[in-house]
N, C-alpha and C. Protein backbone atom coordinates (compact mmCIF):
# COMPACT_ATOMS: atom_id res chain seq x y z
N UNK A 1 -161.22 136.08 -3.15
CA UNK A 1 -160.22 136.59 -2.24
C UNK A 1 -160.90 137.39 -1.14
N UNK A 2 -160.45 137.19 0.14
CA UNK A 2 -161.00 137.84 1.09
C UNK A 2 -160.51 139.36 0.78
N UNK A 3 -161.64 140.03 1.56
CA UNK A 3 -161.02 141.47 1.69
C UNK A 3 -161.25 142.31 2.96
N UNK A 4 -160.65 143.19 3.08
CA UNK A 4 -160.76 144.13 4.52
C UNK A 4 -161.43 145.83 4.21
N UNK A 5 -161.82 146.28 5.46
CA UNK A 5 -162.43 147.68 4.78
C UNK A 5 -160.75 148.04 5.54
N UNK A 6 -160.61 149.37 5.43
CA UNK A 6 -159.86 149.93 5.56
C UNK A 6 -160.09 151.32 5.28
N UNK A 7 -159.20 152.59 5.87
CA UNK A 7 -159.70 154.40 5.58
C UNK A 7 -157.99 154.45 5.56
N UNK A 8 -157.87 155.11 4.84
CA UNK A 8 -156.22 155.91 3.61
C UNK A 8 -156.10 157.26 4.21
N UNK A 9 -155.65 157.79 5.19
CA UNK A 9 -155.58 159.34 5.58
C UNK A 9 -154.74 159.53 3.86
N UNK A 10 -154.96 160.63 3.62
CA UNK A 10 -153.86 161.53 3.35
C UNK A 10 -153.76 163.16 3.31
N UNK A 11 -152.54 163.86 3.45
CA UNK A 11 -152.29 165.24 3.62
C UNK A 11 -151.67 165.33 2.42
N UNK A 12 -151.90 166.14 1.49
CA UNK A 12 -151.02 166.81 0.38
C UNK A 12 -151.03 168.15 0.89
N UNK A 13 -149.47 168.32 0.69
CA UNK A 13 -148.79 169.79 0.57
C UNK A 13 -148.35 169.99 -0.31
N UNK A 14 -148.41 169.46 -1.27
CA UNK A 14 -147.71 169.83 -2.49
C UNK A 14 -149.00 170.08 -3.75
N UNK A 15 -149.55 171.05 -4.25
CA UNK A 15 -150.93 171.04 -5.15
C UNK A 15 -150.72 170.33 -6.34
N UNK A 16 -148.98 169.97 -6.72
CA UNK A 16 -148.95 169.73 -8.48
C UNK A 16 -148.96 168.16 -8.27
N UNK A 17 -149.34 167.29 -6.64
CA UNK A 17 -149.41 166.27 -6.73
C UNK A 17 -150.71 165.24 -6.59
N UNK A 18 -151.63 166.62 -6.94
CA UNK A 18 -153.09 166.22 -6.76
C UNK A 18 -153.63 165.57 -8.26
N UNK A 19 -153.23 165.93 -9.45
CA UNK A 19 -153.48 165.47 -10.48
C UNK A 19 -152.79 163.49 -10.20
N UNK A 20 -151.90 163.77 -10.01
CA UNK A 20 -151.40 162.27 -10.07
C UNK A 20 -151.63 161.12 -8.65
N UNK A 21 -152.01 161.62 -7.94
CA UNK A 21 -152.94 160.97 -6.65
C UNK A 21 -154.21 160.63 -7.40
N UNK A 22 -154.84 161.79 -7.91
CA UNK A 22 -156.38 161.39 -8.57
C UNK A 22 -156.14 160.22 -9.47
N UNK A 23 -155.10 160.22 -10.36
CA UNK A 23 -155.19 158.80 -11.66
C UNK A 23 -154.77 157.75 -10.56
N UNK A 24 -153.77 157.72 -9.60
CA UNK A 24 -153.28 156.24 -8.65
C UNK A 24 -155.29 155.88 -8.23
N UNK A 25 -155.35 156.88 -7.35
CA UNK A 25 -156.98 156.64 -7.21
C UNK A 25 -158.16 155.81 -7.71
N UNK A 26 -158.08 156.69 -9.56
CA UNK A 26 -158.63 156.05 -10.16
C UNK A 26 -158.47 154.82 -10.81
N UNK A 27 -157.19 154.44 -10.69
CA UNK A 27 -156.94 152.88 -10.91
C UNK A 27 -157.28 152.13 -9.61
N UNK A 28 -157.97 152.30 -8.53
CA UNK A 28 -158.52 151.56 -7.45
C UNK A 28 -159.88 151.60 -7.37
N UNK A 29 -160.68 152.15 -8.21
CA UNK A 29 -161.33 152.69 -7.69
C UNK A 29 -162.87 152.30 -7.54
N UNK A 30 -162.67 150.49 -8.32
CA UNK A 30 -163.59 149.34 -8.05
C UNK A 30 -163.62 149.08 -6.42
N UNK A 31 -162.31 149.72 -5.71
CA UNK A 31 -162.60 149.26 -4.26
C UNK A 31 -163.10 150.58 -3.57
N UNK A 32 -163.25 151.17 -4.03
CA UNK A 32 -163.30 152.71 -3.12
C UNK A 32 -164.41 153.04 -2.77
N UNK A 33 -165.24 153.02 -1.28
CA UNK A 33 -166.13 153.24 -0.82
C UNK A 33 -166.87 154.26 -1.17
N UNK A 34 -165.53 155.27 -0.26
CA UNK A 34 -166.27 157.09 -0.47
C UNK A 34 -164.48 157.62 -0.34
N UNK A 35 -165.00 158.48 -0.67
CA UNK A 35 -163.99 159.57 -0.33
C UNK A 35 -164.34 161.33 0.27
N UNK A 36 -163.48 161.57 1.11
CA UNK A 36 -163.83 163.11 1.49
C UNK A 36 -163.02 163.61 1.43
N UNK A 37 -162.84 164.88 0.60
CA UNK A 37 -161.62 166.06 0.78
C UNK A 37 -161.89 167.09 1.46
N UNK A 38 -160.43 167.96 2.38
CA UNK A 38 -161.06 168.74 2.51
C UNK A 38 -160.01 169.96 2.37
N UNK A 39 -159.97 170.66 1.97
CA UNK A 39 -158.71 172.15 1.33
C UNK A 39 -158.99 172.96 2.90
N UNK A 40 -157.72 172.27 3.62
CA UNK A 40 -157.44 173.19 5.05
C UNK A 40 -156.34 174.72 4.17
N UNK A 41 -157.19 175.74 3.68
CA UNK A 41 -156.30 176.88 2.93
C UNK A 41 -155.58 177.52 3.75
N UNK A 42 -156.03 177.65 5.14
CA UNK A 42 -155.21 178.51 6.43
C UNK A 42 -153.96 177.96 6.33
N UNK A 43 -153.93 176.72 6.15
CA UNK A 43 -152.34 175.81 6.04
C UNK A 43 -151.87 175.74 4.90
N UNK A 44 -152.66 175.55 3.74
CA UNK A 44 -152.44 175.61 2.39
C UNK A 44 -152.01 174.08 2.19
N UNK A 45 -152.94 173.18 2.75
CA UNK A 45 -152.79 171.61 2.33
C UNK A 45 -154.04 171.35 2.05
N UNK A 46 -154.32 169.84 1.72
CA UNK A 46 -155.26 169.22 1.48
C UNK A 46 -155.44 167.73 2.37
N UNK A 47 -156.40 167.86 2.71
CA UNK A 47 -156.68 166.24 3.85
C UNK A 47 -157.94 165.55 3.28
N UNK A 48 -157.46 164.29 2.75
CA UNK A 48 -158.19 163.46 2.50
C UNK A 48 -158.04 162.36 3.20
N UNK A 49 -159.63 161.31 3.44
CA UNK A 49 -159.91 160.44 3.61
C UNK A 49 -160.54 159.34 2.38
N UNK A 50 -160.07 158.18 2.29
CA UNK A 50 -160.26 157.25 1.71
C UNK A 50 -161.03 155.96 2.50
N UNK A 51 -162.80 155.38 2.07
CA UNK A 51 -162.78 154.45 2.69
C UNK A 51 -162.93 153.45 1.57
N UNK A 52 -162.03 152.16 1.77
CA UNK A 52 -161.83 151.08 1.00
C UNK A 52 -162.41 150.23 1.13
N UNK A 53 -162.51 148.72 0.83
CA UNK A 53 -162.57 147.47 0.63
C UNK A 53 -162.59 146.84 -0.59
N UNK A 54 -161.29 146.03 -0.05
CA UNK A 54 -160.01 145.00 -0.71
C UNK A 54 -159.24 144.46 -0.23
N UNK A 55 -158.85 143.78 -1.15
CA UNK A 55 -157.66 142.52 -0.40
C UNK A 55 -156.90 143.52 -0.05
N UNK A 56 -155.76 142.82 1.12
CA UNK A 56 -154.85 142.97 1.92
C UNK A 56 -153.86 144.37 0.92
N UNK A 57 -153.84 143.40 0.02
CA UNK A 57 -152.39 143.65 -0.90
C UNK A 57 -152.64 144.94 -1.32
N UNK A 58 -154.23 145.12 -1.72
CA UNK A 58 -154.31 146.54 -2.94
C UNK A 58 -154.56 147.49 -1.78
N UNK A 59 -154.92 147.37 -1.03
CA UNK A 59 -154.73 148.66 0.23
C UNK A 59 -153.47 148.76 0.58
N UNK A 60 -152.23 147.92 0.82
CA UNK A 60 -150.80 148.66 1.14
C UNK A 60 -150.46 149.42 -0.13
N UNK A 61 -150.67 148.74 -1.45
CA UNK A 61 -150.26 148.96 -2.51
C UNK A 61 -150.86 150.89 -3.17
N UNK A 62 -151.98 150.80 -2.93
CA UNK A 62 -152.62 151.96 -2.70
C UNK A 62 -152.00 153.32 -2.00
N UNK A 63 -151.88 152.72 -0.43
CA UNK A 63 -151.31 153.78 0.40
C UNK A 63 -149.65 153.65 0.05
N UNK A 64 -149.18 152.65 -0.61
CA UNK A 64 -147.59 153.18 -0.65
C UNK A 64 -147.46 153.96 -1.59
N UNK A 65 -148.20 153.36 -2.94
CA UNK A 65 -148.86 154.57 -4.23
C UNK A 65 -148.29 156.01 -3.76
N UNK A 66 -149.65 155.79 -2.61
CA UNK A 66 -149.65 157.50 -2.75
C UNK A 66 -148.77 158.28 -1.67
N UNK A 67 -148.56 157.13 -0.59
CA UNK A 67 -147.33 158.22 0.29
C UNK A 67 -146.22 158.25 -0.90
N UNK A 68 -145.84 157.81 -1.79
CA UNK A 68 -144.42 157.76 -2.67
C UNK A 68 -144.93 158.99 -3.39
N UNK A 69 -145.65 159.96 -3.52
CA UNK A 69 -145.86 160.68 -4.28
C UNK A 69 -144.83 162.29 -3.17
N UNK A 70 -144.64 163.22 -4.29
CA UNK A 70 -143.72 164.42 -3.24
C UNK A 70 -144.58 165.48 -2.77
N UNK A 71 -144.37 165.48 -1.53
CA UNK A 71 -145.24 166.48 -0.92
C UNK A 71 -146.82 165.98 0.00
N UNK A 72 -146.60 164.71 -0.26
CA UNK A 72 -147.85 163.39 0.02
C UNK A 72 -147.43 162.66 1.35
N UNK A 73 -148.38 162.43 2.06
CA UNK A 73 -148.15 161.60 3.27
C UNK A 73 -149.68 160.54 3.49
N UNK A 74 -149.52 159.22 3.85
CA UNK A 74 -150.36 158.73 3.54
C UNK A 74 -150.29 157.37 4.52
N UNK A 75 -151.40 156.82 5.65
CA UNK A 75 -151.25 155.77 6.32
C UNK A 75 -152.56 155.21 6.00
N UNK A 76 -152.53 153.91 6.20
CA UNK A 76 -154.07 152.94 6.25
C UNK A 76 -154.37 152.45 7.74
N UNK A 77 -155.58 152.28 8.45
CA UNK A 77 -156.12 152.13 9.09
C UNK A 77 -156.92 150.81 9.30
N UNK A 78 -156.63 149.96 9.44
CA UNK A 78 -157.56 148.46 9.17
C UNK A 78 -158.62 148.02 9.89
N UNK A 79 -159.77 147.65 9.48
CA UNK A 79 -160.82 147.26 10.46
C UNK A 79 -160.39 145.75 11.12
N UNK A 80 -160.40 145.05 12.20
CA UNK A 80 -160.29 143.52 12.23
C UNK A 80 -160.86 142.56 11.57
């Protein structure tokens, strides 16, 4: 199956939704390049970057994962 790279923004504002982002994560996580966090505390969120490669499907599936989570916001970015 072909696959695409792709980068996953996400912002958590919510802290009790970081445990359950990490397990969605770790069920991807044969595709997962790198990842960077970073705890903006002045705001009291969290901004992560996700870089991927995978099929089409497990990157929407991924980012809908985790925007569906509360307090979570989450878009993908596609390379051509």
């Amino acid at each position: 199956m072909e696959t695409r790279v792709a980068v996953i923004s996400i912002i958590i504002e919510n802290p009790e939704a970081v445990q359950e982002m990490n397990d969605i994560l770790h069920q991807y996580s044969e595709y997962i390049i790198g990842r960077m966090g970073i705890p903006y505390r002045k705001k009291g969120i969290n901004i992560i970057s996700i870089a991927i490669d995978a099929p089409q499907d497990k990157i929407s599936a991924l980012s809908g994962k985790i925007g569906r989570l509360e307090g979570v916001s989450s878009k993908a970015a596609y390379s051509k």
